[in-house]
Each structure stands twice: as structure tokens, then as C-alpha cells.
Protein backbone atom coordinates (compact mmCIF):
# COMPACT_ATOMS: atom_id res chain seq x y z
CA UNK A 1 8.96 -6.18 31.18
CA UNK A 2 9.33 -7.40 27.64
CA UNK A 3 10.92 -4.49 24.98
CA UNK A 4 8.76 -4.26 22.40
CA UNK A 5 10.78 -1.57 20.33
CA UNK A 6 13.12 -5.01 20.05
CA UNK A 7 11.12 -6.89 19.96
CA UNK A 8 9.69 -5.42 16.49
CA UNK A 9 12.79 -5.13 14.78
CA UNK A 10 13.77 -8.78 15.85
CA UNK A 11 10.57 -9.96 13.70
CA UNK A 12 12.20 -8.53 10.78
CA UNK A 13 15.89 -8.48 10.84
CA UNK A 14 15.91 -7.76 6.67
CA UNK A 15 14.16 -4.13 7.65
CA UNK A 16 14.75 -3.14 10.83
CA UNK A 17 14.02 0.46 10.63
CA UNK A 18 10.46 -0.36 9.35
CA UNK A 19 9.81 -1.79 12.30
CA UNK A 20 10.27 0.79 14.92
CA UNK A 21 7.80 1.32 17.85
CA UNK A 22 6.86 5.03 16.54
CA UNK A 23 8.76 6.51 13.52
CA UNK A 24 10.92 9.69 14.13
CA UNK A 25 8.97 11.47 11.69
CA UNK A 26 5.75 11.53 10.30
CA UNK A 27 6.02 10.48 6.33
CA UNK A 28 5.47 13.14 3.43
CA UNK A 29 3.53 11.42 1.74
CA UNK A 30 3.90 13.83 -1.70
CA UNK A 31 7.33 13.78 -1.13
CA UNK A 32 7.31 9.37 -0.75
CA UNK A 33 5.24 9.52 -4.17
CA UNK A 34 8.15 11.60 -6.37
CA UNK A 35 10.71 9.03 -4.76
CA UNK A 36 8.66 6.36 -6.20
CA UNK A 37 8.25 8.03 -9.76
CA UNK A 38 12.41 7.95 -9.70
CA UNK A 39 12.56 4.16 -9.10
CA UNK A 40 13.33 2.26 -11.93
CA UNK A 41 9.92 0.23 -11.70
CA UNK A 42 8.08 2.97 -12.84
CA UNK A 43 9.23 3.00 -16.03
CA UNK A 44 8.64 -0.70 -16.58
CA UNK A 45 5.96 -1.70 -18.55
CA UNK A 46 3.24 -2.08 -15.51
CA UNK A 47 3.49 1.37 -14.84
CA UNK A 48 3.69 1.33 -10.95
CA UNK A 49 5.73 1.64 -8.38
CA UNK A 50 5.60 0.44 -4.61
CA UNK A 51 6.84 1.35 -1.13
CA UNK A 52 6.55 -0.77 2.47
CA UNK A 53 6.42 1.97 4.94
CA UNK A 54 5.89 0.48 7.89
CA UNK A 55 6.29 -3.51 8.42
CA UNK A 56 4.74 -5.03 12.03
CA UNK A 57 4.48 -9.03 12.46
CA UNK A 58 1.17 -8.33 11.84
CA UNK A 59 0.74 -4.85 10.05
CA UNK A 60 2.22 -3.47 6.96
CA UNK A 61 1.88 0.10 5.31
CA UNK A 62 2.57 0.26 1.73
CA UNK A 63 2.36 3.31 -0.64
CA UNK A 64 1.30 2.03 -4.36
CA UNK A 65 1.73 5.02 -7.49
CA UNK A 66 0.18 3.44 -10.47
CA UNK A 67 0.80 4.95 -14.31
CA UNK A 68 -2.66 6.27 -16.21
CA UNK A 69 -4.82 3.55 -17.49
CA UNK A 70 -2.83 0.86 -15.58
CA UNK A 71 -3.84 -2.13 -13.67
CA UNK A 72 -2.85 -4.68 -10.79
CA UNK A 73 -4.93 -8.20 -11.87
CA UNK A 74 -7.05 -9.37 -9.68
CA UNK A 75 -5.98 -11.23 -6.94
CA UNK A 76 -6.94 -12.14 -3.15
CA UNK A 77 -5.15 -10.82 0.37
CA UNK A 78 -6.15 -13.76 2.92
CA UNK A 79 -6.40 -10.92 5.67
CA UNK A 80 -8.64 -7.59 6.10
CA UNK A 81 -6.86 -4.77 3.99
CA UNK A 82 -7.72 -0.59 3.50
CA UNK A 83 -6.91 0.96 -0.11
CA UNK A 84 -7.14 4.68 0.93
CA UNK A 85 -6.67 6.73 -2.42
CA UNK A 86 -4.07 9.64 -1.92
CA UNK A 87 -3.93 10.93 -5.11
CA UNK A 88 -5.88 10.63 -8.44
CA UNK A 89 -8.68 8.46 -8.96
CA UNK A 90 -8.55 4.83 -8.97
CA UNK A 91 -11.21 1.88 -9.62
CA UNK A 92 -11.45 -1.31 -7.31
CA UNK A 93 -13.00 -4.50 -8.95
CA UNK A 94 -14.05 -6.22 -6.05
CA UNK A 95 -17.37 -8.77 -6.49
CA UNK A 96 -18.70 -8.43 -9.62
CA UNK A 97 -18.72 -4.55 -8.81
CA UNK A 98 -16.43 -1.69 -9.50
CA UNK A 99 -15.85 0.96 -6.73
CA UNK A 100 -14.56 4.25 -7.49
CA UNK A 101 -12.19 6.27 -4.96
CA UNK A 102 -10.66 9.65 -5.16
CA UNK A 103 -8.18 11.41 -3.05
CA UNK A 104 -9.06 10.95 0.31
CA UNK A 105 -11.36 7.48 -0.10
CA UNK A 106 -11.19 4.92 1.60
CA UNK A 107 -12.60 1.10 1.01
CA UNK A 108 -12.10 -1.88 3.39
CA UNK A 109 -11.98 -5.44 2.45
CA UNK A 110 -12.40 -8.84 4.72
CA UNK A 111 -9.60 -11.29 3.30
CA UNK A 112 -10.47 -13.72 1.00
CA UNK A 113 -12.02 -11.31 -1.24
CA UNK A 114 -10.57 -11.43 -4.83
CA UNK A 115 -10.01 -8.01 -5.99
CA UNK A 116 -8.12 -5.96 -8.71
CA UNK A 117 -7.29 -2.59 -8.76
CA UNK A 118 -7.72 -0.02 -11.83
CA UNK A 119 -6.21 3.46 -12.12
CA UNK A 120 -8.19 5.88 -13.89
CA UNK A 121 -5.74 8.57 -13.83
CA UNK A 122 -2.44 8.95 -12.44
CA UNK A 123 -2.50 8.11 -9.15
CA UNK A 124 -1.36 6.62 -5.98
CA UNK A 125 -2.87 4.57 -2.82
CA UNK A 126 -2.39 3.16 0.28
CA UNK A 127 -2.58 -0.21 1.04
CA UNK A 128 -2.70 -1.64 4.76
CA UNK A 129 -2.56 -5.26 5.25
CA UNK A 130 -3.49 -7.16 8.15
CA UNK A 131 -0.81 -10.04 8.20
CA UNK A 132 -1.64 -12.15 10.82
């Protein structure tokens, strides 16, 4: 029987702990957002900072906190993704169309999709990404 707890972390040997079969603990996710407003890439110029979570071969949680009035350009995952707002109110340009999500919305997106993401307030996301 093949160990898949090993198995896991042997995909990624760079972040081993991310790849765990279950995580001891469930994540804070408040408490994951004030770490990020600490780290030095919040004060840069963008105005965001970012977290990977959890990292699968093929799955990857990552926690995004994004400045007022701040943006990440447009650009284009090649596999299905979920933006599920946690905090604050952020815009996704996706299409020709801009969709609006609050704390607690969710949007999914096929890959291939260009898309951009605006924050209206303060705020903070997360992204899953399908990787292969």
C-alpha cells in the first residue's frame, strides 16, 4: 500500500509541511491575515501580501490581503481556480464584466480565463488553484 502522507511531502521537498495529508490544526484565518500585514510585502508599493497554505501536486491554498484601492493586473490561471472573499470587499474583472464579492463570496473560474482582481476596501481572499 503506497504512503500517501510521503508521498505528498516528496512532491515538494522545498515545503514539506504544506504538504501534509491533514494539517494538525485547522488555520485562523484572522489570525493568518495580521501575520501577513507584518510581512515586509505589505508595505511595498502593491499593497498586498500573500500566503501558500496548503501546497498538493495538484492543489494549492493561498491567502491574498490586498491594501485599499489596490490591484493585481489582469492575468490568466491555465487551471479552474475559487477567489472566496474573507474579508472586505473586493472586485473581479473577469470578461468584460466586473463581479463584486464580500466576506463570505465566492466566484469560480475555468482556466484560461484572463482575470484581474480589484480591492475596494481593505481586504483579503482566498485563492485555490487547481494545478494539474
Amino acid at each position: 500500500m503506497k504512503d500517501t502522507a510521503n508521498t505528498n511531502r516528496d512532491d515538494h521537498p522545498r515545503l514539506p509541511e504544506l504538504a501534509n495529508s491533514m494539517l494538525p490544526l485547522p488555520f485562523d484565518l484572522s489570525k493568518e491575515i495580521e501575520k501577513l500585514h507584518t510581512k515586509e510585502s505589505w508595505t511595498r508599493e502593491t499593497g498586498r501580501s500573500s500566503e501558500t497554505l496548503v501546497k498538493y501536486k495538484n492543489f494549492r491554498v493561498v491567502l491574498i490581503a490586498m491594501k485599499a484601492n489596490t490591484h493585481i493586473s489582469e492575468h490568466r490561471a491555465q487551471r479552474p481556480i475559487s477567489i472566496q472573499a474573507v474579508q472586505g470587499r473586493i472586485c473581479i474583472h473577469v470578461g468584460g464584466q466586473k463581479i463584486e464579492l464580500g466576506a463570505g463570496g465566492l466566484l469560480t473560474l475555468d482556466g484560461g480565463l484572463d482575470h484581474g482582481v480589484q480591492s475596494l476596501e481593505e481586504s483579503a481572499f482566498l485563492l485555490t488553484l487547481a494545478t494539474e
